[in-house]
C-alpha atoms as a PDB file:
ATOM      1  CA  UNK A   1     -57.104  17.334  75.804  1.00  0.00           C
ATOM      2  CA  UNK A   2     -54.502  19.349  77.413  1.00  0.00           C
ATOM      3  CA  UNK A   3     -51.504  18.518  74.186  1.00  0.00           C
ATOM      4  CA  UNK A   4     -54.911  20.291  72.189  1.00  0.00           C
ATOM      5  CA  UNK A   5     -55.412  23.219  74.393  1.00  0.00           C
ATOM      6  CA  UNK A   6     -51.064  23.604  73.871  1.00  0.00           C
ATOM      7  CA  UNK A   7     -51.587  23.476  70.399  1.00  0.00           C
ATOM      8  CA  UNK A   8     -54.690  26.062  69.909  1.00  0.00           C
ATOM      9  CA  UNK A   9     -53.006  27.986  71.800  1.00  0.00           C
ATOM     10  CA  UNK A  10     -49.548  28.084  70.379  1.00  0.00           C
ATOM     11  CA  UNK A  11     -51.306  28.630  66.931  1.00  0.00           C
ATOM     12  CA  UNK A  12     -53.198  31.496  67.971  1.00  0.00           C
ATOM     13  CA  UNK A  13     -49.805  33.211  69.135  1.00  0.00           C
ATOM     14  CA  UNK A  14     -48.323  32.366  66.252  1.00  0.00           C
ATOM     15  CA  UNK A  15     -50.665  33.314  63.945  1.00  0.00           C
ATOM     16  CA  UNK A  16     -51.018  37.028  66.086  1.00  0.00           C
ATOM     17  CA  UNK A  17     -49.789  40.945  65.311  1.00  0.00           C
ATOM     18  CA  UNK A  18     -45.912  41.255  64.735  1.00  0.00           C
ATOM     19  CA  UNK A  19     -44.223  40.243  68.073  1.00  0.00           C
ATOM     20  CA  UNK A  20     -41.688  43.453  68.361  1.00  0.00           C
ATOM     21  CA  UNK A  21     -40.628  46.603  66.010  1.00  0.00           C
ATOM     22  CA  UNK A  22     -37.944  44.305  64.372  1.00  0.00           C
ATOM     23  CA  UNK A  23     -40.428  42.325  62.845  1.00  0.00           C
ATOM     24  CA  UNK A  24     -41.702  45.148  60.783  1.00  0.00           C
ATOM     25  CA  UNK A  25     -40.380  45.503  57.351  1.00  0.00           C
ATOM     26  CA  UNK A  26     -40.994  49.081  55.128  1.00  0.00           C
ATOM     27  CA  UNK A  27     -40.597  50.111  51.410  1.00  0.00           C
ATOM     28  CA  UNK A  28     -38.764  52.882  50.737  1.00  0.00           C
ATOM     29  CA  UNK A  29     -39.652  55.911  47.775  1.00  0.00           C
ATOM     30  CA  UNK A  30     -36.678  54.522  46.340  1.00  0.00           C
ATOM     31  CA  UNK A  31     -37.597  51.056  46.047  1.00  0.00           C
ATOM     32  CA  UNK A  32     -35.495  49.305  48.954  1.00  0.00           C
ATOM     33  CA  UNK A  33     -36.480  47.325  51.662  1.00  0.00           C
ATOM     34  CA  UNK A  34     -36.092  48.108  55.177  1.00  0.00           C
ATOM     35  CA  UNK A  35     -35.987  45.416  57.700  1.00  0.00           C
ATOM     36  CA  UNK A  36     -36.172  47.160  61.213  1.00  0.00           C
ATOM     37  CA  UNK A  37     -34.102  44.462  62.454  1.00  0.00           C
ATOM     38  CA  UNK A  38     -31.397  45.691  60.818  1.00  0.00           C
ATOM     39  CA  UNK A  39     -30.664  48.681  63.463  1.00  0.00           C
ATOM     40  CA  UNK A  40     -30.764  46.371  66.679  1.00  0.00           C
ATOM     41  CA  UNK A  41     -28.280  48.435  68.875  1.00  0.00           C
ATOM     42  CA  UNK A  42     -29.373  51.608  67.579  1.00  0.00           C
ATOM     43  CA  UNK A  43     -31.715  54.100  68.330  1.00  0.00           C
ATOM     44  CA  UNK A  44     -34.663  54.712  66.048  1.00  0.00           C
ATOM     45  CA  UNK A  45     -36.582  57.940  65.538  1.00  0.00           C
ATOM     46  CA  UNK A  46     -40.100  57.288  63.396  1.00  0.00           C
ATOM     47  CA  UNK A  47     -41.732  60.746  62.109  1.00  0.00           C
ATOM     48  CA  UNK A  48     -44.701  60.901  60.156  1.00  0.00           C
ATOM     49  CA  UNK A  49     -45.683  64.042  58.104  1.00  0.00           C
ATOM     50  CA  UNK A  50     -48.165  64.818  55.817  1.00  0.00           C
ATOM     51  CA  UNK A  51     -47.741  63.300  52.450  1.00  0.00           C
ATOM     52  CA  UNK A  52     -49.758  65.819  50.036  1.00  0.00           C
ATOM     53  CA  UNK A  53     -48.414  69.239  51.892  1.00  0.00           C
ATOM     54  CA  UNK A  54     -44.684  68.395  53.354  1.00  0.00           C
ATOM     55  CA  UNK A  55     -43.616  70.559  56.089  1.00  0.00           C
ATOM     56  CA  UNK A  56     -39.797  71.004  54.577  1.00  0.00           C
ATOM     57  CA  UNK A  57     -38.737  72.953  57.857  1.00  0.00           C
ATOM     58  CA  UNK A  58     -39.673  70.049  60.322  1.00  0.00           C
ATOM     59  CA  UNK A  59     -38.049  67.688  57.316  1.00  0.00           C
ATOM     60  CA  UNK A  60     -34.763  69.787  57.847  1.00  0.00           C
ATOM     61  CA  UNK A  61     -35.064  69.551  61.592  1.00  0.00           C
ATOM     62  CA  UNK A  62     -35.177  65.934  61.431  1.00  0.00           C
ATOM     63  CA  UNK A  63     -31.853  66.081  59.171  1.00  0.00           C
ATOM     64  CA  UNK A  64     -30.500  68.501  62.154  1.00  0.00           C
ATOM     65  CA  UNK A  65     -30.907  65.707  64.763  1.00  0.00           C
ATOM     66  CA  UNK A  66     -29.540  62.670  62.428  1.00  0.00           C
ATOM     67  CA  UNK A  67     -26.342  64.781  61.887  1.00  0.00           C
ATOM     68  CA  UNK A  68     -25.830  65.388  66.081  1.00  0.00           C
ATOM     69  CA  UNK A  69     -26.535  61.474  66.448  1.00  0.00           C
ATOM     70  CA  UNK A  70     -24.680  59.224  64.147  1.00  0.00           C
ATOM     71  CA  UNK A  71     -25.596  56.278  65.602  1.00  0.00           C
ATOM     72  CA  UNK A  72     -29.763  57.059  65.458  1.00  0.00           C
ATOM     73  CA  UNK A  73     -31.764  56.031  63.053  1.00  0.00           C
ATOM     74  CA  UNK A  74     -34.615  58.437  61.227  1.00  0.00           C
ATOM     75  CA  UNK A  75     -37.077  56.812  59.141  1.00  0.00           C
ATOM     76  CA  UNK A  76     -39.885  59.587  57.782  1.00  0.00           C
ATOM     77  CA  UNK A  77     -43.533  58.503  56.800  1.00  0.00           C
ATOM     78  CA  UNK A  78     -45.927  59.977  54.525  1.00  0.00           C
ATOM     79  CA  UNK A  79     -48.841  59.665  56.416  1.00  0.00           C
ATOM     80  CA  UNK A  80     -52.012  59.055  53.944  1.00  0.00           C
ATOM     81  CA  UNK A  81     -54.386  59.998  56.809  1.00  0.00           C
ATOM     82  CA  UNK A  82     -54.590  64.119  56.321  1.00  0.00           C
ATOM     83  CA  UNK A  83     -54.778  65.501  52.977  1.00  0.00           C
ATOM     84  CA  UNK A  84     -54.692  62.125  50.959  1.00  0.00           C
ATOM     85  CA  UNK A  85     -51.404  60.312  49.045  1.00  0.00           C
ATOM     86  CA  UNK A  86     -48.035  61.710  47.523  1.00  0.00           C
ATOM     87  CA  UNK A  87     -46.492  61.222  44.542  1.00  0.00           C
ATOM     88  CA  UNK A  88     -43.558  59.676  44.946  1.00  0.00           C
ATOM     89  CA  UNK A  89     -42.024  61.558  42.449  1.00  0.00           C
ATOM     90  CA  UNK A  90     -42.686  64.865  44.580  1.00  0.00           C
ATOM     91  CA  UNK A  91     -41.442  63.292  47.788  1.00  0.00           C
ATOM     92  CA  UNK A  92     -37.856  62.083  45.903  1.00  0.00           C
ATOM     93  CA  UNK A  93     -37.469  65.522  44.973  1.00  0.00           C
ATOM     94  CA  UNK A  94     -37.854  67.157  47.993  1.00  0.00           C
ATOM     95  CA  UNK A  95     -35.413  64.265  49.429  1.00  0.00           C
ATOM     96  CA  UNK A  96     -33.276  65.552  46.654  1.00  0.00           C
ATOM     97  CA  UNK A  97     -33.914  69.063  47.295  1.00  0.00           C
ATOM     98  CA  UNK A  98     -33.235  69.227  51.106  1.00  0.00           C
ATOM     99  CA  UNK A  99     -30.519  66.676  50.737  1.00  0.00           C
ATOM    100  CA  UNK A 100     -32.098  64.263  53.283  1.00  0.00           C
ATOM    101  CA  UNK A 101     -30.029  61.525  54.410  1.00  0.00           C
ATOM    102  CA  UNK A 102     -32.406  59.425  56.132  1.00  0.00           C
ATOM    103  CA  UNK A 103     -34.987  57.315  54.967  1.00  0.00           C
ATOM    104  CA  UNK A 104     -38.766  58.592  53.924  1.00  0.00           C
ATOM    105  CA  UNK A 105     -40.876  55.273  53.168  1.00  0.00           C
ATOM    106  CA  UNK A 106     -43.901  54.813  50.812  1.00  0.00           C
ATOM    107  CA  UNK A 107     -47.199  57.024  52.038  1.00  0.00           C
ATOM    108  CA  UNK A 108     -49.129  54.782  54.364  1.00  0.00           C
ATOM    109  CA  UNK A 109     -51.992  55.069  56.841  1.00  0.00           C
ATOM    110  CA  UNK A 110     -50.692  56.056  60.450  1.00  0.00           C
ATOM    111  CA  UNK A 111     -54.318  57.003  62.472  1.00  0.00           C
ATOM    112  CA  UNK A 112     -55.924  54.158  64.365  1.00  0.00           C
ATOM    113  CA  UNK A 113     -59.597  55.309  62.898  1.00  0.00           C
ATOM    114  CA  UNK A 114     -58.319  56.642  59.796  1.00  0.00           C
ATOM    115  CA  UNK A 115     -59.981  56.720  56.214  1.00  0.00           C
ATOM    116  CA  UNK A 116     -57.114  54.010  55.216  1.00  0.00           C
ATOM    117  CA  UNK A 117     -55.862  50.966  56.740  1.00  0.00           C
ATOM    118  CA  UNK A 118     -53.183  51.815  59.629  1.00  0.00           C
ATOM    119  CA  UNK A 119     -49.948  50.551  58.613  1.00  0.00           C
ATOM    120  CA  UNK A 120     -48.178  47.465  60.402  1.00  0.00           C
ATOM    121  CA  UNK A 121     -45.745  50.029  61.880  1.00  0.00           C
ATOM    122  CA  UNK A 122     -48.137  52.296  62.957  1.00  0.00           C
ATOM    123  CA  UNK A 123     -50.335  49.622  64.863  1.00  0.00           C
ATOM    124  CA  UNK A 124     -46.859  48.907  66.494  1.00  0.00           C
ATOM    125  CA  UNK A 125     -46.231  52.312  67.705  1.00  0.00           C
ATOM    126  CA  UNK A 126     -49.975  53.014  68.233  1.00  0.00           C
ATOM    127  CA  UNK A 127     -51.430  49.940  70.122  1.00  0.00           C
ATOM    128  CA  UNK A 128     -50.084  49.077  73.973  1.00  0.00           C
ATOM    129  CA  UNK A 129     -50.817  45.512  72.973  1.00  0.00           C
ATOM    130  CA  UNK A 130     -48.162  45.757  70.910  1.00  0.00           C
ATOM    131  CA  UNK A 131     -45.397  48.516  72.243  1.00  0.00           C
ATOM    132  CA  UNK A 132     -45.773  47.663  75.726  1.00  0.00           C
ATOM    133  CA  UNK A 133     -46.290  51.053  77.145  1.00  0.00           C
ATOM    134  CA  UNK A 134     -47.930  53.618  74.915  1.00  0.00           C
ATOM    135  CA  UNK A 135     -51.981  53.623  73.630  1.00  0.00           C
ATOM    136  CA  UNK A 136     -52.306  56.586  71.703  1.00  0.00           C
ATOM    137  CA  UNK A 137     -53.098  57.656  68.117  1.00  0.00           C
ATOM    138  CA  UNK A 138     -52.303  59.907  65.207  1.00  0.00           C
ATOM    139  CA  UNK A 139     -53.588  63.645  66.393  1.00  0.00           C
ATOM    140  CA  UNK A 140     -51.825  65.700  64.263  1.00  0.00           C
ATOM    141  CA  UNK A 141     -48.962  65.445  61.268  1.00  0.00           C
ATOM    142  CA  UNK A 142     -45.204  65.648  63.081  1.00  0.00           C
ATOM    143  CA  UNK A 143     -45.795  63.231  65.657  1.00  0.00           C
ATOM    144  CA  UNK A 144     -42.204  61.730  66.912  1.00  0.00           C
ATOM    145  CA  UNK A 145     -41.876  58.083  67.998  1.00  0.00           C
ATOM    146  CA  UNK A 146     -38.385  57.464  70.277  1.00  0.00           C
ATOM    147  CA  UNK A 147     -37.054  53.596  70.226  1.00  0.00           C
ATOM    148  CA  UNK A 148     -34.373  52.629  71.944  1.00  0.00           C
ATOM    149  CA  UNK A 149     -31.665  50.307  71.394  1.00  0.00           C
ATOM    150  CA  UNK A 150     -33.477  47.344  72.179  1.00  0.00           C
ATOM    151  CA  UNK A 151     -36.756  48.283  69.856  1.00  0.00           C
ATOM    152  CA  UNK A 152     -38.467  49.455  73.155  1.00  0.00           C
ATOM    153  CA  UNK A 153     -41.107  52.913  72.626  1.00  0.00           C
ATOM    154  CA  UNK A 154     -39.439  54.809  74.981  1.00  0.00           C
ATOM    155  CA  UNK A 155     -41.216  57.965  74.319  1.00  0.00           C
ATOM    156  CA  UNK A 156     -43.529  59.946  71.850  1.00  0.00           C
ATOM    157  CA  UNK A 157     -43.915  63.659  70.889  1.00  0.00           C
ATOM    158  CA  UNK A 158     -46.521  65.812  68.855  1.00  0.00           C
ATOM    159  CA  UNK A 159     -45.291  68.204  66.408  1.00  0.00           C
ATOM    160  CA  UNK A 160     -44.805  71.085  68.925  1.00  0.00           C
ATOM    161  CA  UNK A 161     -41.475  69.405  70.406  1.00  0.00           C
ATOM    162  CA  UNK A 162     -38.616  71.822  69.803  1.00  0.00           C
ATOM    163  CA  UNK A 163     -35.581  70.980  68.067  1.00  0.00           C
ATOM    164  CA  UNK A 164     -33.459  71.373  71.665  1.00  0.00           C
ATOM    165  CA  UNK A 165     -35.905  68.903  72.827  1.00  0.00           C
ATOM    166  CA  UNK A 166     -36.180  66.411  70.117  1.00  0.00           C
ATOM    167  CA  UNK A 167     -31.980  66.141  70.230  1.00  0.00           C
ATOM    168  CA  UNK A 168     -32.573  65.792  74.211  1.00  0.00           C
ATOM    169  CA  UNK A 169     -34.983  63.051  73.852  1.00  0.00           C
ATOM    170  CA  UNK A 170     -32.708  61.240  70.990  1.00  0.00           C
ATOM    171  CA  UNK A 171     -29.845  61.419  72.918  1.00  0.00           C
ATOM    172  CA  UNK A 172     -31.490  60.535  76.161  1.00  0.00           C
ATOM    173  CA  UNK A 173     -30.417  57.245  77.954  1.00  0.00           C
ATOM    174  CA  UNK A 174     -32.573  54.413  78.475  1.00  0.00           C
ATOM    175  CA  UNK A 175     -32.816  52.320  81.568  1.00  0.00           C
ATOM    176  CA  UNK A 176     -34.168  48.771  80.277  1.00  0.00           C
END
């Protein structure tokens, strides 16, 4: 009886919500794959903004801070939850147009209650029972999402966070 208790309950884990951010896997608007597991040892930086109406200044901000940290990694999504989807073609040409150098993924749902399903990366970042440490959800577009080098959610910031701040909390040391 015990070897069956083991068994349900190794299943159930297995069978459960991804285990840590490098389990999560995006599509970019140019067609690529992302495996998050590919920037163990770096820092990641995960920004959504609004997919219909862009905010190109806090786009350009984000550029800012990937230039002053080499080593960090951005990764922008169009979040689906405010005024509805992109086109993709729109959102390659204002990559194009602001010369972007860091990724921007497919639109996808980022609010816990929202009118469409909350992306796998989003639960992640959203959901304690999966981060570890934060329980929050999607208030407004801009929100900032700080991982360290070891995929731990060291911090998060709404859309007021100043540049100064944003290359603070990027640069910032973790203690893990």
């Amino acid at each position: 009886m015990k070897i069956i208790t083991v068994l349900v309950c190794f299943c159930l884990l297995s069978f459960s919500t991804l285990s840590g951010i490098y389990d999560v896997e995006l599509q970019t608007i140019e067609g690529k794959t992302i495996a998050l597991a590919t920037f163990k040892g770096s820092k990641m930086l995960i920004a959504e903004f609004n997919a219909a109406a862009p905010d190109k200044s806090f786009l350009s901000d984000l550029e800012t801070v990937k230039k002053a940290y080499k080593n960090l990694q951005i990764i922008a999504v169009p979040a689906t939850d405010f005024d509805g989807a992109a086109n993709i073609q729109s959102l390659l040409q204002l990559k194009a147009d602001l010369n972007l150098s860091y990724e921007i993924t497919l639109p996808a749902g980022v609010k816990k209650n929202g009118t469409s399903n909350q992306s796998p990366l989003f639960r992640w970042l959203t959901h304690d029972s999966e981060n570890r440490h934060f329980n929050i959800d999607i208030e407004n577009e801009g929100q900032l999402f700080f991982i360290s080098e070891k995929g731990t959610l060291y911090a998060v910031s709404g859309r007021k966070m100043p540049l100064a701040q944003i290359k603070e909390a990027a640069g910032q040391s973790t203690k893990e």
